[in-house]
PDB file of N, CA and C in Angstrom:
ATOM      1  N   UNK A   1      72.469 107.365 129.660  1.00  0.00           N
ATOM      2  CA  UNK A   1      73.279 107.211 130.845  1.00  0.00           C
ATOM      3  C   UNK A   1      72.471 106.563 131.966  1.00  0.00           C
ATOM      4  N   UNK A   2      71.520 105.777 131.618  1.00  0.00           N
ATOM      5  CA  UNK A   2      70.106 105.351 132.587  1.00  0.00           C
ATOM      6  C   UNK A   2      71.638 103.943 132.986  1.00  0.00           C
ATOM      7  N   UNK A   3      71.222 103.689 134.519  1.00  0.00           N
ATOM      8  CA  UNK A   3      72.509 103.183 134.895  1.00  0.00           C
ATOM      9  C   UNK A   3      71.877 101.716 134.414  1.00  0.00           C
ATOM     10  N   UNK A   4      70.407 101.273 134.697  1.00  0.00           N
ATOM     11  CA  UNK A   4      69.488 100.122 134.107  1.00  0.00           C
ATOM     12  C   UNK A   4      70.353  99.681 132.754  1.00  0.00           C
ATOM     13  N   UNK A   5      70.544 100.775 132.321  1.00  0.00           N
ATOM     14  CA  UNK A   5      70.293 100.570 130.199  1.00  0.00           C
ATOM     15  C   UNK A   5      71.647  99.918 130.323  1.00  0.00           C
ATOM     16  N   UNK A   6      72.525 100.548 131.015  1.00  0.00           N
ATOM     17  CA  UNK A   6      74.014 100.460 130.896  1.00  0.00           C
ATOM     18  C   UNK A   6      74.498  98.736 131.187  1.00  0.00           C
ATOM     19  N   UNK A   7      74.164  98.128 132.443  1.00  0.00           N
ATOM     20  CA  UNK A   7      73.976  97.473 132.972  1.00  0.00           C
ATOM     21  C   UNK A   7      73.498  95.964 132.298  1.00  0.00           C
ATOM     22  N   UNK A   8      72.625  96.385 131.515  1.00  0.00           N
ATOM     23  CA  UNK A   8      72.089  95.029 130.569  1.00  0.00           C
ATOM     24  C   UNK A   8      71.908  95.291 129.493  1.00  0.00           C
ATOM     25  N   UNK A   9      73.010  96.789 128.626  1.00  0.00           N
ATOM     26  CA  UNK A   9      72.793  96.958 127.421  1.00  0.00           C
ATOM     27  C   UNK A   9      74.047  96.093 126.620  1.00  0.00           C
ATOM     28  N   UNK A  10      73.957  96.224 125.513  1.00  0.00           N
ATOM     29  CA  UNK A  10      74.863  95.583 124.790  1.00  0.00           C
ATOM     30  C   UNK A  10      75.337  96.559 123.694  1.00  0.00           C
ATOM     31  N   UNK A  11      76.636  96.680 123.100  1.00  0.00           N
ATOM     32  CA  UNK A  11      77.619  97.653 122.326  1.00  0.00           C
ATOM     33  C   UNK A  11      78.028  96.978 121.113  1.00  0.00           C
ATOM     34  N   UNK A  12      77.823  97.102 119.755  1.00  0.00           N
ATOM     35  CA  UNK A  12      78.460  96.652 118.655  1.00  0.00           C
ATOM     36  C   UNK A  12      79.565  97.613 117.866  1.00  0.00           C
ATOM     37  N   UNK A  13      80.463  97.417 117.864  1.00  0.00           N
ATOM     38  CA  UNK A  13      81.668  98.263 117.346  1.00  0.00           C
ATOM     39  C   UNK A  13      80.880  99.668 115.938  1.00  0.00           C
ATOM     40  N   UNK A  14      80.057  98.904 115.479  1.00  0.00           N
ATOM     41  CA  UNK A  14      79.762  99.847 114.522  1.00  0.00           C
ATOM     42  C   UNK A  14      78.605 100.615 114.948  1.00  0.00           C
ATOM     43  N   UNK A  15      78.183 100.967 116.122  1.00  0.00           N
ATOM     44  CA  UNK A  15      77.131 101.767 116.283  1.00  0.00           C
ATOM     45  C   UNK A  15      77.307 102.989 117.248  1.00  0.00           C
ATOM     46  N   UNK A  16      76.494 103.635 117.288  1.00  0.00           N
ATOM     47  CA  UNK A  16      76.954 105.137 117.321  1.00  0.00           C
ATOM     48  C   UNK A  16      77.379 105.349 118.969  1.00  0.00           C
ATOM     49  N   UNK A  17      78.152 105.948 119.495  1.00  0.00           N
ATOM     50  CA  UNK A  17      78.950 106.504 120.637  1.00  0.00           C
ATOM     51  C   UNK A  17      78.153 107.474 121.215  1.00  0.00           C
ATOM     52  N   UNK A  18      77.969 107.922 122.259  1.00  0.00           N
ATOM     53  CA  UNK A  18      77.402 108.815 122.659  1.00  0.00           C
ATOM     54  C   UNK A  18      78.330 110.111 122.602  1.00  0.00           C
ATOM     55  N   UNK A  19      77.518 111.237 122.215  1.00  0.00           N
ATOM     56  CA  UNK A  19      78.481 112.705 122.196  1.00  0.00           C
ATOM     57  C   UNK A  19      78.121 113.652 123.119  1.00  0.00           C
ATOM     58  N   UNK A  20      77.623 113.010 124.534  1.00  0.00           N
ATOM     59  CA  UNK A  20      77.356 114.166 125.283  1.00  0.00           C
ATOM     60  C   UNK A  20      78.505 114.741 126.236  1.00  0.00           C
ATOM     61  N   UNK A  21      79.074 115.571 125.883  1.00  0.00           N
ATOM     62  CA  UNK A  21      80.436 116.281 126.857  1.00  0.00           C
ATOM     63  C   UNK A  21      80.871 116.033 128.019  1.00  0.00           C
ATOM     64  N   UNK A  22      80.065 115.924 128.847  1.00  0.00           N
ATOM     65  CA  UNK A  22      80.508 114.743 130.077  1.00  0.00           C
ATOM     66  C   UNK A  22      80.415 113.419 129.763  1.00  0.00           C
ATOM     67  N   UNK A  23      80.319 112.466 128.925  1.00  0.00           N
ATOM     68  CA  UNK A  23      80.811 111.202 128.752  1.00  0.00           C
ATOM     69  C   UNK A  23      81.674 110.983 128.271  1.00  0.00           C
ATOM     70  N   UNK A  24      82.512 112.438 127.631  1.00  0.00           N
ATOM     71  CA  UNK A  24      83.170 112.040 127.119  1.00  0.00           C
ATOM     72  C   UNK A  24      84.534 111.770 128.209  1.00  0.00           C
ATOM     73  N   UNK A  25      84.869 111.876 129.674  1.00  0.00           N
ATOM     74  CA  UNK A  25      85.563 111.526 129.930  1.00  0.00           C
ATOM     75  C   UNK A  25      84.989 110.072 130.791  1.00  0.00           C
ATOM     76  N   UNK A  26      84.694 109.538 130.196  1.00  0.00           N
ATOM     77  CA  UNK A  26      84.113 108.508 131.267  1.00  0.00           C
ATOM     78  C   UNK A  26      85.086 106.955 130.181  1.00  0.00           C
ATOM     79  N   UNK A  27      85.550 106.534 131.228  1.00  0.00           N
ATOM     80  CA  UNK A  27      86.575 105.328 130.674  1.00  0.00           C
ATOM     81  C   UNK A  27      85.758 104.661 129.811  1.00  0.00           C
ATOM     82  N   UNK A  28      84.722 103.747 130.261  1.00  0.00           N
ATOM     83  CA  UNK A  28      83.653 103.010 128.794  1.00  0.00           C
ATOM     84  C   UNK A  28      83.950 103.733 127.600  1.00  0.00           C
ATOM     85  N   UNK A  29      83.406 104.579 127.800  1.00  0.00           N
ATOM     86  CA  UNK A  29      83.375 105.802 125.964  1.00  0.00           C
ATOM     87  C   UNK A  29      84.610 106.107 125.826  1.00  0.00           C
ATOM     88  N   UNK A  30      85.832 106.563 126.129  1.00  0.00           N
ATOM     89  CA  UNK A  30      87.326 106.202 125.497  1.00  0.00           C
ATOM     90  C   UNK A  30      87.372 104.869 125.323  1.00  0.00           C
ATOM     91  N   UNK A  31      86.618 103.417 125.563  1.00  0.00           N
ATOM     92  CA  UNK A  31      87.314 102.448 125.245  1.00  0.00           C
ATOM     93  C   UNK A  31      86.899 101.888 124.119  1.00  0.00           C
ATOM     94  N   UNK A  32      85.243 102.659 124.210  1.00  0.00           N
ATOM     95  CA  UNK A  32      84.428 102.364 122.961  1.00  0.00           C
ATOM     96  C   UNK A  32      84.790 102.941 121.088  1.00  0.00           C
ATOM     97  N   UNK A  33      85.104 104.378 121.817  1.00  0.00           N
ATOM     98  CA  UNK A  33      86.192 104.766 120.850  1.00  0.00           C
ATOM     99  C   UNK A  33      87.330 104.386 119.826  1.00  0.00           C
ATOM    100  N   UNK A  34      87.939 103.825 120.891  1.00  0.00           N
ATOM    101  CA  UNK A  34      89.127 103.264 120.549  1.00  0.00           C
ATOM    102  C   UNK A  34      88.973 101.530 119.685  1.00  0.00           C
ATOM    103  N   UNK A  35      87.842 100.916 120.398  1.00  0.00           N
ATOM    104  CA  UNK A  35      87.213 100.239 119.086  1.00  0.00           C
ATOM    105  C   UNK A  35      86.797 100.306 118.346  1.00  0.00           C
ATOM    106  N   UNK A  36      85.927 101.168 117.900  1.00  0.00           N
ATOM    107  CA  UNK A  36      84.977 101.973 116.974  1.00  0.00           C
ATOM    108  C   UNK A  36      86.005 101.965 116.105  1.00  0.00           C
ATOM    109  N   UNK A  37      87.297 102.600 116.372  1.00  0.00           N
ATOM    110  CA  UNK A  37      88.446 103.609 115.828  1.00  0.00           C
ATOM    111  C   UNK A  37      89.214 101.582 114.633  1.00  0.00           C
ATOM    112  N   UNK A  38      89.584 100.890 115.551  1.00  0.00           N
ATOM    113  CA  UNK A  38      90.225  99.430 115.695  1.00  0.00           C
ATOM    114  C   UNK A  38      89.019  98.473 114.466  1.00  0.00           C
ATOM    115  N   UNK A  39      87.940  98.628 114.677  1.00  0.00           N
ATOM    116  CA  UNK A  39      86.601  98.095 113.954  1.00  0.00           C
ATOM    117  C   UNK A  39      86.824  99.018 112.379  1.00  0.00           C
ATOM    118  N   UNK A  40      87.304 100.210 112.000  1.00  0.00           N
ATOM    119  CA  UNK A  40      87.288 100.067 110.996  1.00  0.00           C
ATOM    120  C   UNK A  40      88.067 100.038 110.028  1.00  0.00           C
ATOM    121  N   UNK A  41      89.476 100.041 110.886  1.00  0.00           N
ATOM    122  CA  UNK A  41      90.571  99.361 109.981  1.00  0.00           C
ATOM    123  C   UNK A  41      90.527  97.675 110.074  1.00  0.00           C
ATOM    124  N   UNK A  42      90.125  97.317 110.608  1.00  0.00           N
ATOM    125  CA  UNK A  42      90.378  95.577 110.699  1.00  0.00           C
ATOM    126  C   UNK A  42      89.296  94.773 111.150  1.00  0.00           C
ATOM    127  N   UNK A  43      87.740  95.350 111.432  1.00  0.00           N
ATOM    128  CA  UNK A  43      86.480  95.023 111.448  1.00  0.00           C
ATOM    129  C   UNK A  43      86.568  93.536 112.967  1.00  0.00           C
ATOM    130  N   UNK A  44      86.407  94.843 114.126  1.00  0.00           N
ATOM    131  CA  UNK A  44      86.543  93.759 115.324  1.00  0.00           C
ATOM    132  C   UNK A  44      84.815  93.146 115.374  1.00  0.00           C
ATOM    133  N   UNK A  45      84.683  91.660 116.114  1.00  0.00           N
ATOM    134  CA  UNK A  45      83.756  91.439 115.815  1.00  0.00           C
ATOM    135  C   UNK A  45      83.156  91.314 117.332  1.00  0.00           C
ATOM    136  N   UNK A  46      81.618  91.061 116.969  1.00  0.00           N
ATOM    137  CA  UNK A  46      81.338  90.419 118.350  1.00  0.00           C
ATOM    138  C   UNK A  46      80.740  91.665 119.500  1.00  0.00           C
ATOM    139  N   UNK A  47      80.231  91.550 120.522  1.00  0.00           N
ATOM    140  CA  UNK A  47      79.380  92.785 121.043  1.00  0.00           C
ATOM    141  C   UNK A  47      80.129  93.423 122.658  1.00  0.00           C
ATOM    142  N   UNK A  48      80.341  94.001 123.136  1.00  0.00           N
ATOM    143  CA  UNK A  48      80.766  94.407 124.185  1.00  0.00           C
ATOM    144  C   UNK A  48      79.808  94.874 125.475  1.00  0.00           C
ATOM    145  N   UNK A  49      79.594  94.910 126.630  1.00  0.00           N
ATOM    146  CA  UNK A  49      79.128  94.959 127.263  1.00  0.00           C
ATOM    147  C   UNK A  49      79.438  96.128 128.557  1.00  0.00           C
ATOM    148  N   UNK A  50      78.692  96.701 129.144  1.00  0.00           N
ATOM    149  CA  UNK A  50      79.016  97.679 130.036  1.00  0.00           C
ATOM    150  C   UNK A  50      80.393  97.409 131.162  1.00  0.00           C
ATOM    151  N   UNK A  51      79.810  96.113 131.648  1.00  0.00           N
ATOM    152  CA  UNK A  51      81.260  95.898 132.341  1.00  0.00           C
ATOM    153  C   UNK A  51      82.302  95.456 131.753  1.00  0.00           C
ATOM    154  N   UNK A  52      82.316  95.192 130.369  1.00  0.00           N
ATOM    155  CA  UNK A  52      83.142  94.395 129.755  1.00  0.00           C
ATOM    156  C   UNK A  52      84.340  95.588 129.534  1.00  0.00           C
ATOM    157  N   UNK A  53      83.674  96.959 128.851  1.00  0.00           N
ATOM    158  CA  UNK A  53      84.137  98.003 128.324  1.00  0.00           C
ATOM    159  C   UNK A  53      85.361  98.376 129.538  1.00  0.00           C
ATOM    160  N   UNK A  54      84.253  98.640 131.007  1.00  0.00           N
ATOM    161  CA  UNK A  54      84.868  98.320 132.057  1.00  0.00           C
ATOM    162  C   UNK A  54      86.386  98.305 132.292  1.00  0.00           C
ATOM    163  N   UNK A  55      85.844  96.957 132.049  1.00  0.00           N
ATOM    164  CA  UNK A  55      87.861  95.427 132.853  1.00  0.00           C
ATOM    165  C   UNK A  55      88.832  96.081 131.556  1.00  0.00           C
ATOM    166  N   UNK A  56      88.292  96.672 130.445  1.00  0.00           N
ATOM    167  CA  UNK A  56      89.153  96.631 129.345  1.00  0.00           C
ATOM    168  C   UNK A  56      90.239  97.534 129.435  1.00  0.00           C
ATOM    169  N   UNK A  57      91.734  97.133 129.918  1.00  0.00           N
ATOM    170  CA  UNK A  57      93.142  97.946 129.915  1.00  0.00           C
ATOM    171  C   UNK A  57      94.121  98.907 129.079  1.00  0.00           C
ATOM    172  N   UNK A  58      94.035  97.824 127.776  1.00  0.00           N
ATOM    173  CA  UNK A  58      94.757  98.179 126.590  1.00  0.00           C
ATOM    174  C   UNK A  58      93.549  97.880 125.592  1.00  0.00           C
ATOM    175  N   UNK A  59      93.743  98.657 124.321  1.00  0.00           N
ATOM    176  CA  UNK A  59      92.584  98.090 123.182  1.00  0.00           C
ATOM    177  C   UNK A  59      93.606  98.111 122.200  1.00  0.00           C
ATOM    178  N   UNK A  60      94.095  96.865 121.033  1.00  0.00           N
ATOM    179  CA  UNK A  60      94.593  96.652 120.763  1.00  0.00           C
ATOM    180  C   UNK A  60      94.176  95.831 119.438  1.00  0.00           C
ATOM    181  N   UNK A  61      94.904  95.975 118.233  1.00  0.00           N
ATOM    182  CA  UNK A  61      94.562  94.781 116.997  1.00  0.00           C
ATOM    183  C   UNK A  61      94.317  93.312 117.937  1.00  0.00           C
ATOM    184  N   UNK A  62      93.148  92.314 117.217  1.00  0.00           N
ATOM    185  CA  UNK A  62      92.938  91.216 117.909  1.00  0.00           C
ATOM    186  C   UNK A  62      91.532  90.976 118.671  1.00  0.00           C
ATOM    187  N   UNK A  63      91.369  92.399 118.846  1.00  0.00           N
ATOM    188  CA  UNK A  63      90.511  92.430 120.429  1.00  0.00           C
ATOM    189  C   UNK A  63      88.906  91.898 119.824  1.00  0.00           C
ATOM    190  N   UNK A  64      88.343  91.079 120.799  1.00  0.00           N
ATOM    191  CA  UNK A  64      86.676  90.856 120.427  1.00  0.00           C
ATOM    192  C   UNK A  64      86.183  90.807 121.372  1.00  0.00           C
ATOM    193  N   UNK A  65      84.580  90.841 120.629  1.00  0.00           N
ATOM    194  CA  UNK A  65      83.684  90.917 121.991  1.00  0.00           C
ATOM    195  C   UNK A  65      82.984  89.675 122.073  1.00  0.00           C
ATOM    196  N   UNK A  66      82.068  89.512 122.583  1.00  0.00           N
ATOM    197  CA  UNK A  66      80.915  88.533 122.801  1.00  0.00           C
ATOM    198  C   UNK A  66      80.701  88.006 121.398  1.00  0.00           C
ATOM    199  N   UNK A  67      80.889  86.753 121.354  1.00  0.00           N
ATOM    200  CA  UNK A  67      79.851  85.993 120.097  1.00  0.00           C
ATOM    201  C   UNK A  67      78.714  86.207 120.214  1.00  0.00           C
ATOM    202  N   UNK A  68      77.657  87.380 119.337  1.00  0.00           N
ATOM    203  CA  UNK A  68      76.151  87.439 119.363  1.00  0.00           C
ATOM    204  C   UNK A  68      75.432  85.599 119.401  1.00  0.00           C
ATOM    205  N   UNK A  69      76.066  84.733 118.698  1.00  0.00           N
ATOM    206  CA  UNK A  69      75.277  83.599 118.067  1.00  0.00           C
ATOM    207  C   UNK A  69      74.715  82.601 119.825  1.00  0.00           C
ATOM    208  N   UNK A  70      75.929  82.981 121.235  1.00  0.00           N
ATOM    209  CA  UNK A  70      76.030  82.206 121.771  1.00  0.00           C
ATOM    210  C   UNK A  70      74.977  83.081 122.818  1.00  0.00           C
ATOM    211  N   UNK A  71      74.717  82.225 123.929  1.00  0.00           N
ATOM    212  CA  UNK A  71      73.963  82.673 124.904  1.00  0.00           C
ATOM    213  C   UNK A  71      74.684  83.438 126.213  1.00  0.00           C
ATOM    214  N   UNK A  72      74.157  84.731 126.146  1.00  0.00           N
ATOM    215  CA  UNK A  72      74.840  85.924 127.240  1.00  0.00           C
ATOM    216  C   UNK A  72      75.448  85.214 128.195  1.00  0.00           C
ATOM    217  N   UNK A  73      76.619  85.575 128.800  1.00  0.00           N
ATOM    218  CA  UNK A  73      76.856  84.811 130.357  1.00  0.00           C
ATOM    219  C   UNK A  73      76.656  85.480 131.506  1.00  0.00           C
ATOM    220  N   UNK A  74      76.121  84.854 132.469  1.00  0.00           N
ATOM    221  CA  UNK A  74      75.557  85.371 133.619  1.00  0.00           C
ATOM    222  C   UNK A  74      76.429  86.060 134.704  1.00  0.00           C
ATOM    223  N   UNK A  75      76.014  87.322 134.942  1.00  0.00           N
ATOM    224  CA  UNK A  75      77.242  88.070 135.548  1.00  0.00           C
ATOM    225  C   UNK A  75      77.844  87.069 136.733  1.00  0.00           C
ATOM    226  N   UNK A  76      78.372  87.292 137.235  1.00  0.00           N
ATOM    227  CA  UNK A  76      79.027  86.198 138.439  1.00  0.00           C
ATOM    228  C   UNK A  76      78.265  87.067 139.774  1.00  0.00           C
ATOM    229  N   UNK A  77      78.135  85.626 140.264  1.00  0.00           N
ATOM    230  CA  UNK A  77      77.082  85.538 141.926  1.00  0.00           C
ATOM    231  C   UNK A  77      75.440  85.825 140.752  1.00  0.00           C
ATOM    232  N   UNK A  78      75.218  85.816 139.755  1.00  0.00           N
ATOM    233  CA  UNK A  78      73.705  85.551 139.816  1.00  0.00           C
ATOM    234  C   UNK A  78      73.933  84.103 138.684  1.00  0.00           C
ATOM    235  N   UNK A  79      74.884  83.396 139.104  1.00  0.00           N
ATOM    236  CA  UNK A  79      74.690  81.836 137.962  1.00  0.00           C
ATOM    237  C   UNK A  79      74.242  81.197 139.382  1.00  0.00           C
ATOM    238  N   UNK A  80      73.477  80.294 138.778  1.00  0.00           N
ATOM    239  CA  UNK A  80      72.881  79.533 139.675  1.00  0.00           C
ATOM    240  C   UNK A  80      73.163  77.963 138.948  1.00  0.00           C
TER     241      UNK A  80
END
């Protein structure tokens, strides 16, 4: 929950969720869930991100994350 880690970490549908009892109401980790859940009936691809988890409304068949292959994009106000 280091706010650093969160911030510039990165999320792949198949890796493990955190189970500590207060995260579990925290919107990110229901959304991560709910992909986790989406990833293994229909294998979503691609990586998710702290704010990404964030903006995310509905989670739904379809949904992806980040192409690993391409280069991260720079949060907005630090592109130069």
């Amino acid at each position: 929950m280091d706010e650093d880690s969160l911030r510039h970490g990165i999320w792949y549908p198949d890796e493990e969720i955190c189970r500590a009892k207060e995260a579990q109401k925290l919107k990110w980790v229901r959304v991560q869930r709910q992909i986790a859940k989406l990833h293994k009936q229909f294998g979503v691809e691609g990586y998710f991100t702290y704010d990404m988890l964030n903006r995310i409304k509905l989670v739904r068949k379809g949904i992806k994350g980040r192409n690993p292959a391409l280069p991260p994009v720079e949060r907005r106000g630090l592109m130069q």
